[in-house]
N, C-alpha and C. Protein backbone atom coordinates (compact mmCIF):
# COMPACT_ATOMS: atom_id res chain seq x y z
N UNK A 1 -90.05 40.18 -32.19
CA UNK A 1 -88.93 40.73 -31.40
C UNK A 1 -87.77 41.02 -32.36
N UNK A 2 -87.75 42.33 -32.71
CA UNK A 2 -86.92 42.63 -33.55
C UNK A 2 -85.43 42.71 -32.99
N UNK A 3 -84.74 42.23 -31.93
CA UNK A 3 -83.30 42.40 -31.80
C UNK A 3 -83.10 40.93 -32.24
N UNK A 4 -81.50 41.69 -32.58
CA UNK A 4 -80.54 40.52 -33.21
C UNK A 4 -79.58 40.02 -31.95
N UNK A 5 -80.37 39.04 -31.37
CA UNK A 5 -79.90 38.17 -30.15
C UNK A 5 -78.75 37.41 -30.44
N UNK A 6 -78.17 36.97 -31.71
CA UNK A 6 -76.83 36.64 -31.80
C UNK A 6 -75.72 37.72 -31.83
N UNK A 7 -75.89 39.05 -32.28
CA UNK A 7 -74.59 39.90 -31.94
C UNK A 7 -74.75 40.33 -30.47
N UNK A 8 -76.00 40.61 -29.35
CA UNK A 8 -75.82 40.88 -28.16
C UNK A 8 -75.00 39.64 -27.49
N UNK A 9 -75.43 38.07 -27.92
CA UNK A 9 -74.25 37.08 -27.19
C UNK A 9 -72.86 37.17 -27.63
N UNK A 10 -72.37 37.55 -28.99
CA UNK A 10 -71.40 37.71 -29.23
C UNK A 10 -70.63 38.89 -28.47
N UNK A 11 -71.19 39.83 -28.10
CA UNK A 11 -70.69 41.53 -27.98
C UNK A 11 -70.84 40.93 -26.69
N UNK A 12 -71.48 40.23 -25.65
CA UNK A 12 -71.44 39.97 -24.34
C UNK A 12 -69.82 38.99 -24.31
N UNK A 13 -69.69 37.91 -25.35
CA UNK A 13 -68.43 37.46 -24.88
C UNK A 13 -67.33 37.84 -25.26
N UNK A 14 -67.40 38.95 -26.06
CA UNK A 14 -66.58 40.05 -27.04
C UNK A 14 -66.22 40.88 -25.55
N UNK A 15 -67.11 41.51 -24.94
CA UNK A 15 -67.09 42.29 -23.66
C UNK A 15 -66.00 41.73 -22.27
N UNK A 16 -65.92 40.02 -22.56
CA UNK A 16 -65.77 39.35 -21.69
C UNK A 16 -64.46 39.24 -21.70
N UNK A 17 -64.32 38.90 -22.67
CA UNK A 17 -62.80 38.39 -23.45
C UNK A 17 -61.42 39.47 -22.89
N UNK A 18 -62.54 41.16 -23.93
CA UNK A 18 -61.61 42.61 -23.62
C UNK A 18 -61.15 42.92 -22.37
N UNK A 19 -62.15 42.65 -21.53
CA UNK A 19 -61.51 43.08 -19.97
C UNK A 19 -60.71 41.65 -19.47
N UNK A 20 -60.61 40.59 -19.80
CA UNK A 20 -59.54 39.32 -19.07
C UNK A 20 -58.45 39.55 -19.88
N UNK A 21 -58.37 40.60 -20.94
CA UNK A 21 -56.85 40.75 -21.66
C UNK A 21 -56.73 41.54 -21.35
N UNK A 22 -57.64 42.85 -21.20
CA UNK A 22 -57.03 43.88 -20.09
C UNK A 22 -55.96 43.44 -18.74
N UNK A 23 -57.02 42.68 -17.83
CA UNK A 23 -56.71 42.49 -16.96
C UNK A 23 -55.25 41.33 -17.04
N UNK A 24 -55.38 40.64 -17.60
CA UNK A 24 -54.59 39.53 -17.49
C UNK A 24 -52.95 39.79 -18.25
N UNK A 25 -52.85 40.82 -19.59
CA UNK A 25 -51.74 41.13 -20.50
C UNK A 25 -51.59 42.61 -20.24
N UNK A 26 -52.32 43.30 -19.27
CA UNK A 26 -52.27 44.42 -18.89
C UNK A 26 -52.15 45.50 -20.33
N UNK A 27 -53.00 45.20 -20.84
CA UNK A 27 -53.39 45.20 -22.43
C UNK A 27 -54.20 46.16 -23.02
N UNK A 28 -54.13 47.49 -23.61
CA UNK A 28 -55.54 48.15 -23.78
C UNK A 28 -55.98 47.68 -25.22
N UNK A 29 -57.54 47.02 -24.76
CA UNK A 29 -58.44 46.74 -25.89
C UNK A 29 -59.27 47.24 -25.61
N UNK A 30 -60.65 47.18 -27.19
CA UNK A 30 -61.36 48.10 -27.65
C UNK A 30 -62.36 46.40 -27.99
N UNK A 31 -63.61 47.28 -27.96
CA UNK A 31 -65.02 46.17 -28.61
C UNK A 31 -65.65 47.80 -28.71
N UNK A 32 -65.95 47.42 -30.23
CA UNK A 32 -66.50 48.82 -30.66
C UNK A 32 -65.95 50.23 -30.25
N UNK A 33 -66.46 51.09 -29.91
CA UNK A 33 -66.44 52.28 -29.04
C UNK A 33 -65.83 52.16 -27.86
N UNK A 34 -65.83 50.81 -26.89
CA UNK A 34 -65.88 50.92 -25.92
C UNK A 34 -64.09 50.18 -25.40
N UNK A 35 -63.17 51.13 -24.55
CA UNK A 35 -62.23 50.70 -24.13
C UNK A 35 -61.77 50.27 -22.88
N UNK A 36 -60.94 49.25 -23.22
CA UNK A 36 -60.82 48.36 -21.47
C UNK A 36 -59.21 48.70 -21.62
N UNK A 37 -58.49 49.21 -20.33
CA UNK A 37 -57.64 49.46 -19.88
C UNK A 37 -57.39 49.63 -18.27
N UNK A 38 -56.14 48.75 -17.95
CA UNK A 38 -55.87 48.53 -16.77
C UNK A 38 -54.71 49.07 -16.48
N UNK A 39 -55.12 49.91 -15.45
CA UNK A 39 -54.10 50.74 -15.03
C UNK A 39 -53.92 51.32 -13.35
N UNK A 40 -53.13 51.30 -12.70
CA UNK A 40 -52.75 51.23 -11.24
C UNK A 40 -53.49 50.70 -10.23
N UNK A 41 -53.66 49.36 -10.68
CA UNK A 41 -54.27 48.36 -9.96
C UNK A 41 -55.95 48.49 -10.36
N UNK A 42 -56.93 49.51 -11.54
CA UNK A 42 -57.98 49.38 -11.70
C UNK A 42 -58.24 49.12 -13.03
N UNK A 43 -59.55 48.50 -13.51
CA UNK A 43 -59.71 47.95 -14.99
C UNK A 43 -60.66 48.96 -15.08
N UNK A 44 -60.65 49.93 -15.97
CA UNK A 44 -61.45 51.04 -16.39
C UNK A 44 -62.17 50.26 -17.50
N UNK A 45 -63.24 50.57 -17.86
CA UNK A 45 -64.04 50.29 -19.15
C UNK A 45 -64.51 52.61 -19.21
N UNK A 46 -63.96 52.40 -20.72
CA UNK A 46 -64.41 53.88 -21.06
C UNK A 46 -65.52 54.00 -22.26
N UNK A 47 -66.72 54.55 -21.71
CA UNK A 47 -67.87 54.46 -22.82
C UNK A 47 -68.15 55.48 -23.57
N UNK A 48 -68.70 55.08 -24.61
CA UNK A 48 -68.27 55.88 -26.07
C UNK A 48 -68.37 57.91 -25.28
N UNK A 49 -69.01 57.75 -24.82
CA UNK A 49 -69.32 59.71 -24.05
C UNK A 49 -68.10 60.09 -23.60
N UNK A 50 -67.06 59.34 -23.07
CA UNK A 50 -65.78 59.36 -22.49
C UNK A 50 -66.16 58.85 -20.69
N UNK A 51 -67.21 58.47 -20.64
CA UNK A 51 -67.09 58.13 -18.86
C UNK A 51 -66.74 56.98 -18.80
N UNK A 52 -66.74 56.51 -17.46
CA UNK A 52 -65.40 55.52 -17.51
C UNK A 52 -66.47 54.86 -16.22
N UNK A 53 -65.72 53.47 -16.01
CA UNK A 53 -66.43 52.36 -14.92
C UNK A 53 -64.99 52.33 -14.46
N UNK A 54 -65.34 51.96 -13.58
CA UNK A 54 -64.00 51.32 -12.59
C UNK A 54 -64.16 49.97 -12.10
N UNK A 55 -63.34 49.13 -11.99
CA UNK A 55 -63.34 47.79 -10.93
C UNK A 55 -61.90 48.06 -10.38
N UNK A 56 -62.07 47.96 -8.94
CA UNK A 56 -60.65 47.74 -8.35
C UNK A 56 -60.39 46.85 -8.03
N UNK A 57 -58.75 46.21 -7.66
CA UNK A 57 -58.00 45.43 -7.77
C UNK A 57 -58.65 44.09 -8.77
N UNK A 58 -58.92 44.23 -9.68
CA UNK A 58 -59.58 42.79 -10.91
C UNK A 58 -58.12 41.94 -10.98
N UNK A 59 -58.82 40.71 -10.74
CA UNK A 59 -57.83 39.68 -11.10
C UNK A 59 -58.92 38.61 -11.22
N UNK A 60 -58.16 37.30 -11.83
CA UNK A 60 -58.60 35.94 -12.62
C UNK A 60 -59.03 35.10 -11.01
N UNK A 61 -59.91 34.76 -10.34
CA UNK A 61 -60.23 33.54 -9.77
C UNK A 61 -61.03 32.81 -10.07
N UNK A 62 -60.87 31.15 -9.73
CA UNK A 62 -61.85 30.31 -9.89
C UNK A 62 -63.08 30.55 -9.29
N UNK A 63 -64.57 31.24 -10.10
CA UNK A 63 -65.86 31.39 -9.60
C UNK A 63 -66.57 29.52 -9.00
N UNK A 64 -67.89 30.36 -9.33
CA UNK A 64 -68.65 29.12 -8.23
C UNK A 64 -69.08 27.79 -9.22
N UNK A 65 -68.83 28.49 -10.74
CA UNK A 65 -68.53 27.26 -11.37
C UNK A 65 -67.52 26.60 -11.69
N UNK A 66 -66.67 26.62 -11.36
CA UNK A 66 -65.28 25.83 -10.62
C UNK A 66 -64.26 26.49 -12.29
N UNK A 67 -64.97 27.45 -12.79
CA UNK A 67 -64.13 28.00 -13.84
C UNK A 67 -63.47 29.58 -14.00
N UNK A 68 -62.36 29.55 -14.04
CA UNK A 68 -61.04 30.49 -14.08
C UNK A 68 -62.25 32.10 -14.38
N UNK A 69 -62.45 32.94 -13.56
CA UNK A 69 -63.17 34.18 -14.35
C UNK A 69 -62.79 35.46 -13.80
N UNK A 70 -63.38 36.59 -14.18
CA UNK A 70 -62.95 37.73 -13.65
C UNK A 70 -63.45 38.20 -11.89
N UNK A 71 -62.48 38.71 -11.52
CA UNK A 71 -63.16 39.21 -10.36
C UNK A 71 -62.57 40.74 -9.51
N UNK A 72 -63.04 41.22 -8.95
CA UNK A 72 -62.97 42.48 -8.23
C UNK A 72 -63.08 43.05 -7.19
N UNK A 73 -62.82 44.01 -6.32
CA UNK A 73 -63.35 44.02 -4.55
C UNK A 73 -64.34 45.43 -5.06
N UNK A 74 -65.48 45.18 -4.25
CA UNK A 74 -66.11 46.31 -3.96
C UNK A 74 -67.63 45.64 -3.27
N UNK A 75 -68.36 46.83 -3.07
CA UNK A 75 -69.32 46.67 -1.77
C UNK A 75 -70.43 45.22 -2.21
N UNK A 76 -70.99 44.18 -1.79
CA UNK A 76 -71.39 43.02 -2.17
C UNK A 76 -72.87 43.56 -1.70
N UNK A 77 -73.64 42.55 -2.20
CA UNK A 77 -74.95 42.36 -1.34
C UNK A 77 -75.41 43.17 -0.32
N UNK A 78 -74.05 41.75 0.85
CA UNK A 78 -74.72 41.82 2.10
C UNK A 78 -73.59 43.14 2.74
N UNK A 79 -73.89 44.08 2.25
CA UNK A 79 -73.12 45.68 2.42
C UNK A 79 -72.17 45.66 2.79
N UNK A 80 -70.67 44.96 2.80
CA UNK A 80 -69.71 44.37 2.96
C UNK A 80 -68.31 44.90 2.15
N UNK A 81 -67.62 45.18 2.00
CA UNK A 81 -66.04 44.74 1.22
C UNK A 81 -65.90 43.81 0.67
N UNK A 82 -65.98 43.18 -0.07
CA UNK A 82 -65.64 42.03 -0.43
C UNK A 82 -65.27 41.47 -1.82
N UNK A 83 -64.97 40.50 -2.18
CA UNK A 83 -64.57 39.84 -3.96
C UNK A 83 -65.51 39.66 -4.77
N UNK A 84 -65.55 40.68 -5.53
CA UNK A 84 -67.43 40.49 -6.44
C UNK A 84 -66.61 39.39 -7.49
N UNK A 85 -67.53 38.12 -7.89
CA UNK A 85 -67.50 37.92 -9.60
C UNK A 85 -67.99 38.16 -10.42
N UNK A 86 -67.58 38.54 -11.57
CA UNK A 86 -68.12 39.29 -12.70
C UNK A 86 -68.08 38.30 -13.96
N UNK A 87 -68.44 38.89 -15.47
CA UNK A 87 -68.18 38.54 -16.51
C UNK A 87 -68.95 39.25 -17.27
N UNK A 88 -69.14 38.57 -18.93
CA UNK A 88 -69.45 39.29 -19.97
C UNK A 88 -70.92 39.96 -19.71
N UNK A 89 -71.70 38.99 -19.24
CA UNK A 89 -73.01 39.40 -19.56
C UNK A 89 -73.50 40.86 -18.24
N UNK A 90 -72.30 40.71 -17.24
CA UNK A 90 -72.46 41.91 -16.17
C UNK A 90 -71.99 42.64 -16.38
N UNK A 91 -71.46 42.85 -16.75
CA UNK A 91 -70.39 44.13 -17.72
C UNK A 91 -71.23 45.00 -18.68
N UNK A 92 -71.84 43.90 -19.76
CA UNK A 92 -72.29 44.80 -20.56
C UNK A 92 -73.47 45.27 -20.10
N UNK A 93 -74.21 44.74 -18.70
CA UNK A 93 -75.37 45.09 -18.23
C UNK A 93 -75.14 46.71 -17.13
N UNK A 94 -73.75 46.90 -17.09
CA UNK A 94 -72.91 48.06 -16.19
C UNK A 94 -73.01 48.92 -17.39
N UNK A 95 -72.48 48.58 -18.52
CA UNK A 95 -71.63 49.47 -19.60
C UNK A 95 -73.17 50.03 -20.05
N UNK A 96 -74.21 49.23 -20.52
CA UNK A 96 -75.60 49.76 -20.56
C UNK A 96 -76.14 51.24 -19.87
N UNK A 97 -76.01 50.61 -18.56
CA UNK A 97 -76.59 51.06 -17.33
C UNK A 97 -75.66 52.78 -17.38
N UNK A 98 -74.51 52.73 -17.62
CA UNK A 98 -73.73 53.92 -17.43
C UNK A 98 -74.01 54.53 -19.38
N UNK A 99 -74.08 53.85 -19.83
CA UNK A 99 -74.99 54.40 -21.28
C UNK A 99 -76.27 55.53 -21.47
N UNK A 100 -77.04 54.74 -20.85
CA UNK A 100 -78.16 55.31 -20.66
C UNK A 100 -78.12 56.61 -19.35
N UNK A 101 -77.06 56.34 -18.93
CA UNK A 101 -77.43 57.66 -17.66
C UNK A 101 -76.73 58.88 -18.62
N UNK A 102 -75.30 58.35 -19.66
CA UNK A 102 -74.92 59.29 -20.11
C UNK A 102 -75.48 60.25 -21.25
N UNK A 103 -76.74 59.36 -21.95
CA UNK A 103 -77.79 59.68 -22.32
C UNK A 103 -79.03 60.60 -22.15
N UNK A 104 -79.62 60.31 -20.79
CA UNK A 104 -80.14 60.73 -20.01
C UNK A 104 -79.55 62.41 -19.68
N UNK A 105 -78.61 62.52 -18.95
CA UNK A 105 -78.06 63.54 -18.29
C UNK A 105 -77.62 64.20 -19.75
N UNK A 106 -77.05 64.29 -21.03
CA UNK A 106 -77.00 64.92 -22.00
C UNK A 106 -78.57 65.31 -22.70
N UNK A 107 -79.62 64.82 -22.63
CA UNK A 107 -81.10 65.29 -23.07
C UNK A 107 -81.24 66.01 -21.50
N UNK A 108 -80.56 65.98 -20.36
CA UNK A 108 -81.75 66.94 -19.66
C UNK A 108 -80.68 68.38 -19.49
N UNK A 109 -79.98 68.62 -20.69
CA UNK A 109 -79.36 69.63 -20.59
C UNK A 109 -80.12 70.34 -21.58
């Protein structure tokens, strides 16, 4: 297994870190290519193509492990409104996910 599984944990809490200083110092930071900026109540992450993620209203609550983390409103599970929690390792599994489509959709041109 040729990946280097210590810079994906690092770049996952590297990922983690950028958007709670976004969010929290209303702060624009960078991890690699990729920029976190919070701006009129949304935390954008912008990926290297220039497309952008959104989370609305992100702020700091205590998750289900009784520790301080990021969180956001949008559609849950059970098809709802509601307070998603997030962090490093979902983020970069979003920032991926919108990678590869921007990938994708540039080869089927």
């Amino acid at each position: 297994m040729g990946m280097q599984v210590p810079y994906i944990t690092q770049f996952r809490w590297d990922v983690d870190a950028a958007a709670i200083k976004a969010v929290t110092k209303k702060q624009r930071t960078k991890v690699g290519r990729i920029i976190f900026e919070y701006k009129s109540g949304i935390l954008f992450i912008t990926l290297p193509s220039g497309g952008k993620l959104s989370y609305v209203k992100p702020r700091m609550a205590v998750n289900r492990y009784g520790r301080d983390g990021l969180t956001y409103e949008g559609i849950s599970e059970n098809k709802k409104w509601s307070r998603i929690e997030t962090y490093g390792p979902r983020l970069v599994e979003n920032i991926v996910q919108g990678t590869a489509r921007d990938l994708l959709a540039e080869a089927m041109l």
